[in-house]
C-alpha atoms as a PDB file:
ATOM      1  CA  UNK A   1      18.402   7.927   4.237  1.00  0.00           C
ATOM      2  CA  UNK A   2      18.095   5.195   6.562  1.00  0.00           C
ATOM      3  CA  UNK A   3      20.436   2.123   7.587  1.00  0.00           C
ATOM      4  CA  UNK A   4      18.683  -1.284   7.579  1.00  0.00           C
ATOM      5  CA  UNK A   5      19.910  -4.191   8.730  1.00  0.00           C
ATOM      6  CA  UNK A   6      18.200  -8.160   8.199  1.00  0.00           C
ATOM      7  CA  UNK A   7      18.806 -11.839   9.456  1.00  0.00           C
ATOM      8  CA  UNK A   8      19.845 -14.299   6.920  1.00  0.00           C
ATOM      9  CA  UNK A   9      21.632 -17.149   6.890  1.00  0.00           C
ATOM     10  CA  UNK A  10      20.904 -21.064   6.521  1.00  0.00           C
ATOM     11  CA  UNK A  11      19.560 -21.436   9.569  1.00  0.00           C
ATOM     12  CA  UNK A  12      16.024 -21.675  10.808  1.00  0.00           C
ATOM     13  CA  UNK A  13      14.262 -21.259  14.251  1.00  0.00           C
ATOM     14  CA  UNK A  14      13.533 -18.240  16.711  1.00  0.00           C
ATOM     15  CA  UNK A  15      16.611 -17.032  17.702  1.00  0.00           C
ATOM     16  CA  UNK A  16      19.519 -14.071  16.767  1.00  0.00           C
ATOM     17  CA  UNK A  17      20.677 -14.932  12.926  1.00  0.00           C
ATOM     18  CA  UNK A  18      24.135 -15.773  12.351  1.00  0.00           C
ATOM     19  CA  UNK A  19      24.739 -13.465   9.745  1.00  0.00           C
ATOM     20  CA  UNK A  20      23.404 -10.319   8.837  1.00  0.00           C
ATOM     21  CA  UNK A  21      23.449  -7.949   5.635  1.00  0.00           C
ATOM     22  CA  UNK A  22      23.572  -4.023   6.393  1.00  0.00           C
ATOM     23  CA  UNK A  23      22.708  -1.565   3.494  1.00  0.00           C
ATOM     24  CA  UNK A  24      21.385   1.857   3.357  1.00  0.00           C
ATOM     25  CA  UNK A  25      18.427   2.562   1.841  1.00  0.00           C
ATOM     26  CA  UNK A  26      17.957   5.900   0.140  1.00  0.00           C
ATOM     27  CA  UNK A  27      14.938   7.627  -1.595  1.00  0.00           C
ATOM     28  CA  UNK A  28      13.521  10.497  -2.242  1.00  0.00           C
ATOM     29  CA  UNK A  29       9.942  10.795  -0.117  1.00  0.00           C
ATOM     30  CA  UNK A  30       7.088  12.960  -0.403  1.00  0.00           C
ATOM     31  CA  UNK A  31       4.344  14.134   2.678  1.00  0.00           C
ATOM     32  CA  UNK A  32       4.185  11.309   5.301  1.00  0.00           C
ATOM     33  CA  UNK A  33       0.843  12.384   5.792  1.00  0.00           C
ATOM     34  CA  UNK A  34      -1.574  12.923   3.390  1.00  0.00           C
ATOM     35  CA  UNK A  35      -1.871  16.374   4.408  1.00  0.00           C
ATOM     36  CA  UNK A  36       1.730  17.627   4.102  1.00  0.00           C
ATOM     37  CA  UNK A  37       2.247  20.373   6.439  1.00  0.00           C
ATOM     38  CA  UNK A  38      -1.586  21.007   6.811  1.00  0.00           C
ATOM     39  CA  UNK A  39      -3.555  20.198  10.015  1.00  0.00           C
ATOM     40  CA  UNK A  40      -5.239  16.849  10.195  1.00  0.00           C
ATOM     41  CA  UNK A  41      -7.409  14.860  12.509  1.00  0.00           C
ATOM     42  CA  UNK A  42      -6.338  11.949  14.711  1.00  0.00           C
ATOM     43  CA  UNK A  43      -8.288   9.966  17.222  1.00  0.00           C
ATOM     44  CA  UNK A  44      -7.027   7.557  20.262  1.00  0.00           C
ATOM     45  CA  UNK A  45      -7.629   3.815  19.864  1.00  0.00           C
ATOM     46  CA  UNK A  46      -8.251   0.907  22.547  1.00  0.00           C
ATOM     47  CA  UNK A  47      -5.403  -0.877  20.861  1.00  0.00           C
ATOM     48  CA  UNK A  48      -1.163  -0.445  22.120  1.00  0.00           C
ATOM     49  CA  UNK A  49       1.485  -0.345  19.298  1.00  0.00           C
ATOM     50  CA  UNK A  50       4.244  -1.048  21.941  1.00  0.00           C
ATOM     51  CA  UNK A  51       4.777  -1.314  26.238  1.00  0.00           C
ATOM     52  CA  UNK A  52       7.857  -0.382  27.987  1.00  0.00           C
ATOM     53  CA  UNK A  53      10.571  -3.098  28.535  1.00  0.00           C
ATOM     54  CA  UNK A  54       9.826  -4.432  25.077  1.00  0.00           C
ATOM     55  CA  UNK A  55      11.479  -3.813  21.519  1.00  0.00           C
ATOM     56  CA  UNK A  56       9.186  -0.201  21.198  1.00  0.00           C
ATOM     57  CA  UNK A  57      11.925   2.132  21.379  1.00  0.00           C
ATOM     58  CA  UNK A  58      13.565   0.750  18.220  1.00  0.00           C
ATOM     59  CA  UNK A  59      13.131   0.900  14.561  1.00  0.00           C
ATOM     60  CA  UNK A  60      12.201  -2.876  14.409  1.00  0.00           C
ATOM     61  CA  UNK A  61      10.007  -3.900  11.663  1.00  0.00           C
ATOM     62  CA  UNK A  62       8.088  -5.969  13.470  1.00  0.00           C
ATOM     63  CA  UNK A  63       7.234  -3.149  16.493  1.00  0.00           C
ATOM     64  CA  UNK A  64       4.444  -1.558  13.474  1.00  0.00           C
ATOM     65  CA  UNK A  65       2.712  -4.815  13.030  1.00  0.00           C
ATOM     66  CA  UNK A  66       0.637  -3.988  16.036  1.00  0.00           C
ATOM     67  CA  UNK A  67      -0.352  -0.392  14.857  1.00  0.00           C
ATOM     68  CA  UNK A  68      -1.901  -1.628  11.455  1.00  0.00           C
ATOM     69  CA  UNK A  69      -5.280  -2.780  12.092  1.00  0.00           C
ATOM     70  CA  UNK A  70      -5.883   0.503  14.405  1.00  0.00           C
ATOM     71  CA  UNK A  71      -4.260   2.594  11.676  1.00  0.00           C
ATOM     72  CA  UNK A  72      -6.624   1.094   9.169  1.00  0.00           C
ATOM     73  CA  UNK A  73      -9.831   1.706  11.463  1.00  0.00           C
ATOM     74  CA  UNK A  74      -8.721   5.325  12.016  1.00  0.00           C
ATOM     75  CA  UNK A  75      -8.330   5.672   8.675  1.00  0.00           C
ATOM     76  CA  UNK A  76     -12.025   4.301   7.863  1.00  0.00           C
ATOM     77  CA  UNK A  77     -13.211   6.872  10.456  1.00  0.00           C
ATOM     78  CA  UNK A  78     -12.005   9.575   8.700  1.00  0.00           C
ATOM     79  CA  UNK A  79      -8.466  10.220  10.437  1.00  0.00           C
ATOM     80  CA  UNK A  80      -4.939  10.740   9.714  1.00  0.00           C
ATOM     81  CA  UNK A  81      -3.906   7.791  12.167  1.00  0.00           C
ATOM     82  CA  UNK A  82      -3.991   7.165  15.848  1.00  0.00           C
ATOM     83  CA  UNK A  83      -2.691   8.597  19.070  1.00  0.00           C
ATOM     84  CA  UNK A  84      -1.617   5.778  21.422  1.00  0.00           C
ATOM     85  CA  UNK A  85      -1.926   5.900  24.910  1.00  0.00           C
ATOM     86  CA  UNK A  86       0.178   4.459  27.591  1.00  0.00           C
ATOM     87  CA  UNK A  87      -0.729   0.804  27.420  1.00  0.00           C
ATOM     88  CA  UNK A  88      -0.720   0.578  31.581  1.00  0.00           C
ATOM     89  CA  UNK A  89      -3.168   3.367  31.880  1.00  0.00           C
ATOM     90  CA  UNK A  90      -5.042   5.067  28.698  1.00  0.00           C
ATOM     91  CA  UNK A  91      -4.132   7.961  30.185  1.00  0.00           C
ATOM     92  CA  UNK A  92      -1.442   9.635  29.000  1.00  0.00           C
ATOM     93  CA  UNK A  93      -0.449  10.073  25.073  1.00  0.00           C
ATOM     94  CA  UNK A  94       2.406   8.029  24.049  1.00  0.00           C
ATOM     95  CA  UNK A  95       2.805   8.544  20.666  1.00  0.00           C
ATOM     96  CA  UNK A  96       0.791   9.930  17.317  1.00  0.00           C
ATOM     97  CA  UNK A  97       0.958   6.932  15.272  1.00  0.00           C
ATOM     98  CA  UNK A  98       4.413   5.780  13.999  1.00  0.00           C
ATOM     99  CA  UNK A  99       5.931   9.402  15.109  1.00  0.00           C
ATOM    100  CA  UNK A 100       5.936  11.332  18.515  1.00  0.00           C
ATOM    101  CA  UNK A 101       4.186  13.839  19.765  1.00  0.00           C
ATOM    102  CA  UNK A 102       4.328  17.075  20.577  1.00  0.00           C
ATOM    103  CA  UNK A 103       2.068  20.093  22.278  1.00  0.00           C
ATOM    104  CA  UNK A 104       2.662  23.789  22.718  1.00  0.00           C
ATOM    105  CA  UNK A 105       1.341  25.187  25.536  1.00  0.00           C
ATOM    106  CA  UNK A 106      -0.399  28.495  26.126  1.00  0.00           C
ATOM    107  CA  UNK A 107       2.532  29.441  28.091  1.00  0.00           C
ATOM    108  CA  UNK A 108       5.427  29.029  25.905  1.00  0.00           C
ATOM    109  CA  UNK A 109       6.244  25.547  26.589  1.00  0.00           C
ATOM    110  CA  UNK A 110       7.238  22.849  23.750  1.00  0.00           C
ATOM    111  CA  UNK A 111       6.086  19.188  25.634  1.00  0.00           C
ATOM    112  CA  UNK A 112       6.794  15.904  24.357  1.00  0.00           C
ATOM    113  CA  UNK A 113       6.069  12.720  25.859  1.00  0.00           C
ATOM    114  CA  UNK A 114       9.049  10.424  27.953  1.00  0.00           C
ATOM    115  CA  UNK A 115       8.634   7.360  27.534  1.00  0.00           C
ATOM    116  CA  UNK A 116      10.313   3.525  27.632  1.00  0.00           C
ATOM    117  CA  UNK A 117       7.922   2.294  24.876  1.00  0.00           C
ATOM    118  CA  UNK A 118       8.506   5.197  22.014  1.00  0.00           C
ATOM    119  CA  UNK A 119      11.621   5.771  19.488  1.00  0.00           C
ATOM    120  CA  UNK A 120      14.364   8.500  20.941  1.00  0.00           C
ATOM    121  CA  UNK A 121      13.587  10.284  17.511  1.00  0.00           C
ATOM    122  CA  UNK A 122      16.411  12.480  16.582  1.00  0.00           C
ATOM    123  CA  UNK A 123      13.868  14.474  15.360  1.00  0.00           C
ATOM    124  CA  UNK A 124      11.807  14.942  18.299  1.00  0.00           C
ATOM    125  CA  UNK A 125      15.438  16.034  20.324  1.00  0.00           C
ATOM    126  CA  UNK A 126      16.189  18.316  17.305  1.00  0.00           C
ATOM    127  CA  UNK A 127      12.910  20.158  17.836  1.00  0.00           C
ATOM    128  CA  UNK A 128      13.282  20.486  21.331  1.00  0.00           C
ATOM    129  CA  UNK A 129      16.826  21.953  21.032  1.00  0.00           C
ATOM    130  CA  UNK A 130      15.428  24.672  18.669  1.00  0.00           C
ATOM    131  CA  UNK A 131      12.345  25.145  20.911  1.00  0.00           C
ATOM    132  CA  UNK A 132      14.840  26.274  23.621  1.00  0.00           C
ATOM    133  CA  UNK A 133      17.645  27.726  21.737  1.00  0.00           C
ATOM    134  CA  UNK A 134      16.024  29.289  19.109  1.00  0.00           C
ATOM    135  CA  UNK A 135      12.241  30.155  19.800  1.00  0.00           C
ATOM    136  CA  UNK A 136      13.269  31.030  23.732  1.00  0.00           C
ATOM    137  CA  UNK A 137      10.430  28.394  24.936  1.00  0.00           C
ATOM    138  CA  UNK A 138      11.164  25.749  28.092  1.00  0.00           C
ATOM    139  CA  UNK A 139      11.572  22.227  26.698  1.00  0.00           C
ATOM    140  CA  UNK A 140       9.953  19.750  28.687  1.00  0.00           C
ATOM    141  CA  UNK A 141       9.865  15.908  28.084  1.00  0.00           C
ATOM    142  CA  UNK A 142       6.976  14.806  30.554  1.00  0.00           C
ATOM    143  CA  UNK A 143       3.624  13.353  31.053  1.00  0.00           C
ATOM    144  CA  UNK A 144       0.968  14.266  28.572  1.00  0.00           C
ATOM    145  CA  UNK A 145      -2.354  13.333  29.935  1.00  0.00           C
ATOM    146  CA  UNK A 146      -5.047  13.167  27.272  1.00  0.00           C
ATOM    147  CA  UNK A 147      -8.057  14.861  29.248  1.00  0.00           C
ATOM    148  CA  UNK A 148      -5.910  17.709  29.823  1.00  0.00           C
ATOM    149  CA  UNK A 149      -5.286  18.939  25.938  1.00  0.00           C
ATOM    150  CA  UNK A 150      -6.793  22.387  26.877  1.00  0.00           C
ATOM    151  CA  UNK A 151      -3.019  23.535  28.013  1.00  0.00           C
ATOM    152  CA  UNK A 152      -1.966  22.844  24.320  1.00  0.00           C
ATOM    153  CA  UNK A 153      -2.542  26.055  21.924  1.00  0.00           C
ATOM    154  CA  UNK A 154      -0.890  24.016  18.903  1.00  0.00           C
ATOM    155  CA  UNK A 155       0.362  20.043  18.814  1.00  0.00           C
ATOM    156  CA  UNK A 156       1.759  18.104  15.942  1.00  0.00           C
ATOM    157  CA  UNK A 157       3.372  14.722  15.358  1.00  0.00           C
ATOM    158  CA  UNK A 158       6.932  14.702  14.215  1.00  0.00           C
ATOM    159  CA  UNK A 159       9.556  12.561  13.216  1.00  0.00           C
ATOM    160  CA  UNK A 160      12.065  11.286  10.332  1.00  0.00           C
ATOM    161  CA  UNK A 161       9.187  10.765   7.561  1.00  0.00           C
ATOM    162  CA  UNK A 162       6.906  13.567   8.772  1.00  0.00           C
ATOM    163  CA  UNK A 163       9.201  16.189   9.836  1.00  0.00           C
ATOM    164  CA  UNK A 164       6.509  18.005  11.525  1.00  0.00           C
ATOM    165  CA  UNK A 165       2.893  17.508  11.218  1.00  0.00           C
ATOM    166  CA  UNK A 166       0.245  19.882  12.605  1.00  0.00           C
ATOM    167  CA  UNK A 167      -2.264  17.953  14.589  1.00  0.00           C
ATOM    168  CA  UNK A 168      -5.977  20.142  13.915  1.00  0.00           C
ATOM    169  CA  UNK A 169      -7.476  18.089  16.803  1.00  0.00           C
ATOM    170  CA  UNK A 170      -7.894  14.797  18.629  1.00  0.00           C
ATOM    171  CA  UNK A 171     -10.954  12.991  19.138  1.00  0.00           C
ATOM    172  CA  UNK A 172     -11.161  11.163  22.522  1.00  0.00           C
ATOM    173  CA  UNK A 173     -14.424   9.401  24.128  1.00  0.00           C
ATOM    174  CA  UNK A 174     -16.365  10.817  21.038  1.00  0.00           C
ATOM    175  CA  UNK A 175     -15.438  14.494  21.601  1.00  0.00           C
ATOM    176  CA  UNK A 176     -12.908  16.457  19.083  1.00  0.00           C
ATOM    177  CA  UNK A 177     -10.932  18.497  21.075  1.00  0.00           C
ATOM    178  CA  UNK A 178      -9.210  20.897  18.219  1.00  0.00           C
ATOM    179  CA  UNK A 179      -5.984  22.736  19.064  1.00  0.00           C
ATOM    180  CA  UNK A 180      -5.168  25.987  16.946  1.00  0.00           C
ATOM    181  CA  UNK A 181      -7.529  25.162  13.971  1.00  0.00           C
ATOM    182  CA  UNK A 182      -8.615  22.250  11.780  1.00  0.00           C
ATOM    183  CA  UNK A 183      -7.213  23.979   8.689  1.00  0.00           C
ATOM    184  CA  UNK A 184      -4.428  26.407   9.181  1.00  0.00           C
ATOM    185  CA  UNK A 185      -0.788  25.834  10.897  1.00  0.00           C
ATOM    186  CA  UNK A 186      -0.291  27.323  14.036  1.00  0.00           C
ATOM    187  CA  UNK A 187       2.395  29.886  14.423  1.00  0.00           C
ATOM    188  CA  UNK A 188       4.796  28.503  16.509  1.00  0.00           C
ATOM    189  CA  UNK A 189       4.621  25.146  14.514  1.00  0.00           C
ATOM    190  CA  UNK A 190       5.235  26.752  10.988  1.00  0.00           C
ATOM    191  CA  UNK A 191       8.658  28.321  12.676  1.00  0.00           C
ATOM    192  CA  UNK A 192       9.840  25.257  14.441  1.00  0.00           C
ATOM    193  CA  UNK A 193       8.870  23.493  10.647  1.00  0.00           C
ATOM    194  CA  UNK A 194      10.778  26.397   8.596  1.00  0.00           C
ATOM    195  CA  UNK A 195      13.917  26.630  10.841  1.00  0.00           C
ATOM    196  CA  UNK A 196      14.418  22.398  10.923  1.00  0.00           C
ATOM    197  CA  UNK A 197      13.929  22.126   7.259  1.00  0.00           C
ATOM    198  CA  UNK A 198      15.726  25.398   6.696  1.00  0.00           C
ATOM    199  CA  UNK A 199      18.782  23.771   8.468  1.00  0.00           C
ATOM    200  CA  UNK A 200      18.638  20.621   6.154  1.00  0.00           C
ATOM    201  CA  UNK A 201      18.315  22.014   3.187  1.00  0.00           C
ATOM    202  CA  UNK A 202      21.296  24.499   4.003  1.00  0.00           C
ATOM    203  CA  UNK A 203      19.105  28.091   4.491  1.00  0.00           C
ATOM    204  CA  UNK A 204      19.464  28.171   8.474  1.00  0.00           C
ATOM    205  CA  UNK A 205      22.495  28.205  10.220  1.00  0.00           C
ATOM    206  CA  UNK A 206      22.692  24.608  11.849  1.00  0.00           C
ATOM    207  CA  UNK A 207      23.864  24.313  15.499  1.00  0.00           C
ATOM    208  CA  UNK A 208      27.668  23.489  16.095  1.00  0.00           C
ATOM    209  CA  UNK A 209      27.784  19.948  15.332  1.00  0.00           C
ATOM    210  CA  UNK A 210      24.901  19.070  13.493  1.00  0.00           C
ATOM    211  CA  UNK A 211      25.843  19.642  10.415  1.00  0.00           C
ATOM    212  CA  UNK A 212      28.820  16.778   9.053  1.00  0.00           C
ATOM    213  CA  UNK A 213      30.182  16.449   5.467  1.00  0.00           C
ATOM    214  CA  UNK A 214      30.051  13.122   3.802  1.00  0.00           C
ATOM    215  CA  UNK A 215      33.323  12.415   1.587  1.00  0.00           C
ATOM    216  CA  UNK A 216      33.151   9.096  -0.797  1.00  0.00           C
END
């Protein structure tokens, strides 16, 4: 379920609308990826989806026009989709495609990227939550520089649409660097996975608060 919100009005030009319809849009969705909750490929790109101080840390329509031409050429390659880099840099991983990223470290850390340019995912803050709380592991939200992927064990992309999925490996300046394997789901991902969707669909005890009945 997602709200959405659009300009309209009789009025044309580049500037705020004067009116506005809000609806919620609600479907049932499959796999984001491909995949489903099976390890896939992605590879970095010389192109930026977003850059801090503009409109990348919301759910604007507009903020994915940038990622399509990259997605499509990652696609051609052979890959699930891209992982940005910071747009100042190309050195640190921003984001994997249109969700955020994560990497679990050999020593029992669950690290996700901070950022000004990337969406404060509810999903990505759920994760780390459980990470602590429920798996015992230090959340950190942090640099992740992309020539140092040999701390990760396991990494993944999660968010709304994708919930979690396992990241096999990540190709960068022509090498594939591959995490826990290309074809099976790490450990420590497959719990994080089961205990989120185990709290949505009612089978896992949900935190205090998380959990709030809708009356119509």
């Amino acid at each position: 379920m997602r709200p959405l919100m659009i300009g309209v009005g009789e009025n044309i030009g580049v500037h705020p609308a004067k009116e506005y319809l809000f609806t919620i849009f609600a479907m049932p969705v499959g796999a984001y990826y491909k995949g489903g909750v099976k390890p896939t490929n992605f590879t970095t790109s010389y192109y930026d989806r977003a850059a801090p101080h503009g409109t990348g840390q919301a759910k604007v329509g507009g903020n994915y026009g940038g990622s399509l031409l990259p997605g499509s050429q990652a696609h051609q390659a052979g890959f699930s989709d891209v992982i940005y880099l910071d747009p100042a840099t190309h050195t640190k991983i921003e984001e994997a495609g249109s969700a955020n990223f994560f990497g679990i470290t050999k020593d029992n850390e669950f690290v996700t990227p901070k950022s000004e340019s990337i969406l404060p995912s509810i999903t990505k803050y759920s994760l780390l939550y459980l990470a602590e709380h429920n798996l015992g592991m230090k959340a950190v939200e942090g640099d992740v520089f992309i020539n140092d992927l040999d701390r990760f064990s396991e990494a993944g992309a999660m968010g709304t649409a994708a919930v979690i999925a396992p990241i096999g490996g990540i190709e960068y300046q022509d090498h594939l660097h591959v995490f826990y394997s290309e074809t099976e789901v790490g450990p420590v991902t497959q719990k994080l996975y089961d205990t989120l969707t185990g709290i949505q669909f009612g089978d896992v005890e949900a935190p205090a608060g998380w959990i709030q009945k809708v009356e119509i």
